[in-house]
C-alpha atoms as a PDB file:
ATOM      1  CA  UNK A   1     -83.464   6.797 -32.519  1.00  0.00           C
ATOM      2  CA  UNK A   2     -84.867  10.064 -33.225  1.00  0.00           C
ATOM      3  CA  UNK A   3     -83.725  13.196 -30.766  1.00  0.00           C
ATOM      4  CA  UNK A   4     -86.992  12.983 -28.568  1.00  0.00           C
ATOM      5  CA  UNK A   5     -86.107   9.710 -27.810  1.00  0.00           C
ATOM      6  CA  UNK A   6     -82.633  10.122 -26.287  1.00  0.00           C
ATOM      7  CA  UNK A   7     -83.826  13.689 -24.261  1.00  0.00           C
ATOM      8  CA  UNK A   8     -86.370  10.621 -22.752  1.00  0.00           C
ATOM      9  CA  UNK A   9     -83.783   8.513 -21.237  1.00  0.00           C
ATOM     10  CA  UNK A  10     -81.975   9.523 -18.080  1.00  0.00           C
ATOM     11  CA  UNK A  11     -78.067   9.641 -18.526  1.00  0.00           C
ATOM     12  CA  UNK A  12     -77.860   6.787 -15.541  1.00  0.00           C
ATOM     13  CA  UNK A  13     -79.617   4.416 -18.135  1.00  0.00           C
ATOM     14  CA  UNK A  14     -77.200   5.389 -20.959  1.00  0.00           C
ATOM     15  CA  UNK A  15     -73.648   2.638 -21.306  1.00  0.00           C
ATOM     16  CA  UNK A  16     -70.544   4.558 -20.534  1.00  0.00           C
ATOM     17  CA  UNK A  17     -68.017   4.006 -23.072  1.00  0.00           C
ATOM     18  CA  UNK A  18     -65.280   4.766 -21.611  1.00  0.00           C
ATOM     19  CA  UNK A  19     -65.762   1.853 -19.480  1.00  0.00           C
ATOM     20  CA  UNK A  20     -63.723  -0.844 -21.089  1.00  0.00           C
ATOM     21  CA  UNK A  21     -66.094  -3.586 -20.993  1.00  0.00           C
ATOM     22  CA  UNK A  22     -68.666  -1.483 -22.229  1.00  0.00           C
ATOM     23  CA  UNK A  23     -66.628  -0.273 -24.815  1.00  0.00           C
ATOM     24  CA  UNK A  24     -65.508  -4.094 -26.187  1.00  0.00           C
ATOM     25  CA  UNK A  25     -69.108  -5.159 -25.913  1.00  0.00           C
ATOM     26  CA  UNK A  26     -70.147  -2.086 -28.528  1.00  0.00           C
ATOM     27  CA  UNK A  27     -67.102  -2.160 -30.719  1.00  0.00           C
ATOM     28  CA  UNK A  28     -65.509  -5.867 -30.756  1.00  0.00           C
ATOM     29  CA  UNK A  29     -68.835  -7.912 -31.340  1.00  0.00           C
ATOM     30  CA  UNK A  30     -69.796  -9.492 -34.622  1.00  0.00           C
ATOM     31  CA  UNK A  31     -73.210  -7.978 -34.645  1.00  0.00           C
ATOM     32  CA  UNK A  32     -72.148  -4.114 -34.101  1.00  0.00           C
ATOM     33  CA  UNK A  33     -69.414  -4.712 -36.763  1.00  0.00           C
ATOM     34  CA  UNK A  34     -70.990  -1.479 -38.949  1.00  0.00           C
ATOM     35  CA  UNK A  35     -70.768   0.449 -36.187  1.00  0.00           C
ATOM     36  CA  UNK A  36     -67.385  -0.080 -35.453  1.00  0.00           C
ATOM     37  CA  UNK A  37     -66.296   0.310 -39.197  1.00  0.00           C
ATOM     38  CA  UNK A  38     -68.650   4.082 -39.475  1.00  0.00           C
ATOM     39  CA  UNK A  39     -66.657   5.000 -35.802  1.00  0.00           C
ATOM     40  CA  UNK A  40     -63.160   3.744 -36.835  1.00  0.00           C
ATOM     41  CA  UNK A  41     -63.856   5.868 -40.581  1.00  0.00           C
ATOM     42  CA  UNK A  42     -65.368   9.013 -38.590  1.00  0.00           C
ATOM     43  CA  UNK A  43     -62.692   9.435 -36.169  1.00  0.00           C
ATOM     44  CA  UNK A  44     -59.915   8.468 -38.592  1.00  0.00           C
ATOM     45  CA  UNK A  45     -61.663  10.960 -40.986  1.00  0.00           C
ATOM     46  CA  UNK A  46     -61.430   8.632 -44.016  1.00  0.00           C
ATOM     47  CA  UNK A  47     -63.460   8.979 -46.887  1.00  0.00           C
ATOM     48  CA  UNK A  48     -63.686   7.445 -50.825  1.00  0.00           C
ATOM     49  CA  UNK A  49     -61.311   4.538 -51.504  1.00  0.00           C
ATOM     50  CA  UNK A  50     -59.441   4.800 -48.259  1.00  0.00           C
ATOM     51  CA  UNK A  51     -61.890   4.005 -45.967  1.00  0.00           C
ATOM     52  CA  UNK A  52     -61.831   0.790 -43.872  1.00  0.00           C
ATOM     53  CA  UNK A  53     -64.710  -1.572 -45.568  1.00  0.00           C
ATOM     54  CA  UNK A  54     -64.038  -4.740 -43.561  1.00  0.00           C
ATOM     55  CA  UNK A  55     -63.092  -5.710 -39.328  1.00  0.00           C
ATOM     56  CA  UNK A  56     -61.249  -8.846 -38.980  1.00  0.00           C
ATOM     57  CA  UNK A  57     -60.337 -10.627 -35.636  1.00  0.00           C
ATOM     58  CA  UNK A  58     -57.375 -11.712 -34.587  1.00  0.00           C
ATOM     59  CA  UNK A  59     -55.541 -13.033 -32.198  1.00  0.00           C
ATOM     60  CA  UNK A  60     -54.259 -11.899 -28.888  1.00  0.00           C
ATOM     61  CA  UNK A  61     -52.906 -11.740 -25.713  1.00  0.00           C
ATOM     62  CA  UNK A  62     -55.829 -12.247 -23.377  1.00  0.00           C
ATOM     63  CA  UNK A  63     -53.880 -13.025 -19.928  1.00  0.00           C
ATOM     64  CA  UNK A  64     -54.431  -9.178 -18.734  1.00  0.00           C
ATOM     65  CA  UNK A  65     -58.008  -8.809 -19.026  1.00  0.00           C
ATOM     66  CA  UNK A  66     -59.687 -12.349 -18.773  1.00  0.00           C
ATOM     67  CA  UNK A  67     -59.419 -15.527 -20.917  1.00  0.00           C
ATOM     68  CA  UNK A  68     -63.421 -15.001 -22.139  1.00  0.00           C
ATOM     69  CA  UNK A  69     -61.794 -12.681 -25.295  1.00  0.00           C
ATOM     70  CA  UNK A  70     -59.397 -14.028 -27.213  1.00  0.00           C
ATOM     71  CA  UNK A  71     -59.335 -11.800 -30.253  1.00  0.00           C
ATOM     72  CA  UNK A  72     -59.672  -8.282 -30.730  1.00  0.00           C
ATOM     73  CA  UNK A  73     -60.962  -6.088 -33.813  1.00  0.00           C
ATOM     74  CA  UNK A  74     -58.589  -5.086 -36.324  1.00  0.00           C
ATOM     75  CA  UNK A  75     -59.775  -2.767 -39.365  1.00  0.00           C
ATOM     76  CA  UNK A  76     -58.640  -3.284 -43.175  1.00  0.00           C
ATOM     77  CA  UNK A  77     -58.665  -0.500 -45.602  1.00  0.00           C
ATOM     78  CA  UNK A  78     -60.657  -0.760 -48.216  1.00  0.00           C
ATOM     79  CA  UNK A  79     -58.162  -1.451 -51.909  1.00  0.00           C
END
């Protein structure tokens, strides 16, 4: 999306990720699994051979926030 675009949309529109269902829904599904692998390598500021190629699931304790997820995202460095 270019930046004429996003100046467009009114903040109220835009998901707040620091809302933790938000946040899951962009980061722990199957289909935004690049984005969570360019995020995870950005903030972790990895780069060449030791940056995270691959998400796998696995998993976990699902009691505290609802029995609808049960797995989160884990990241694997790339060999």
């Amino acid at each position: 999306m270019n930046q004429q675009a996003l100046r467009r949309i009114p903040l109220h529109k835009l998901i707040d990720l620091k809302v933790d269902f938000a946040f899951k829904q962009l980061f722990g599904s199957e289909r935004n699994k690049h984005i969570t692998i360019v995020f995870l390598n950005a903030i972790l500021a990895r780069t060449g051979r030791d940056t995270i190629k691959e998400r796998l699931y696995a998993p976990c304790d699902s009691r505290s926030w609802g029995s609808a997820q049960a797995s989160s995202p884990r990241a694997v460095a790339g060999s």
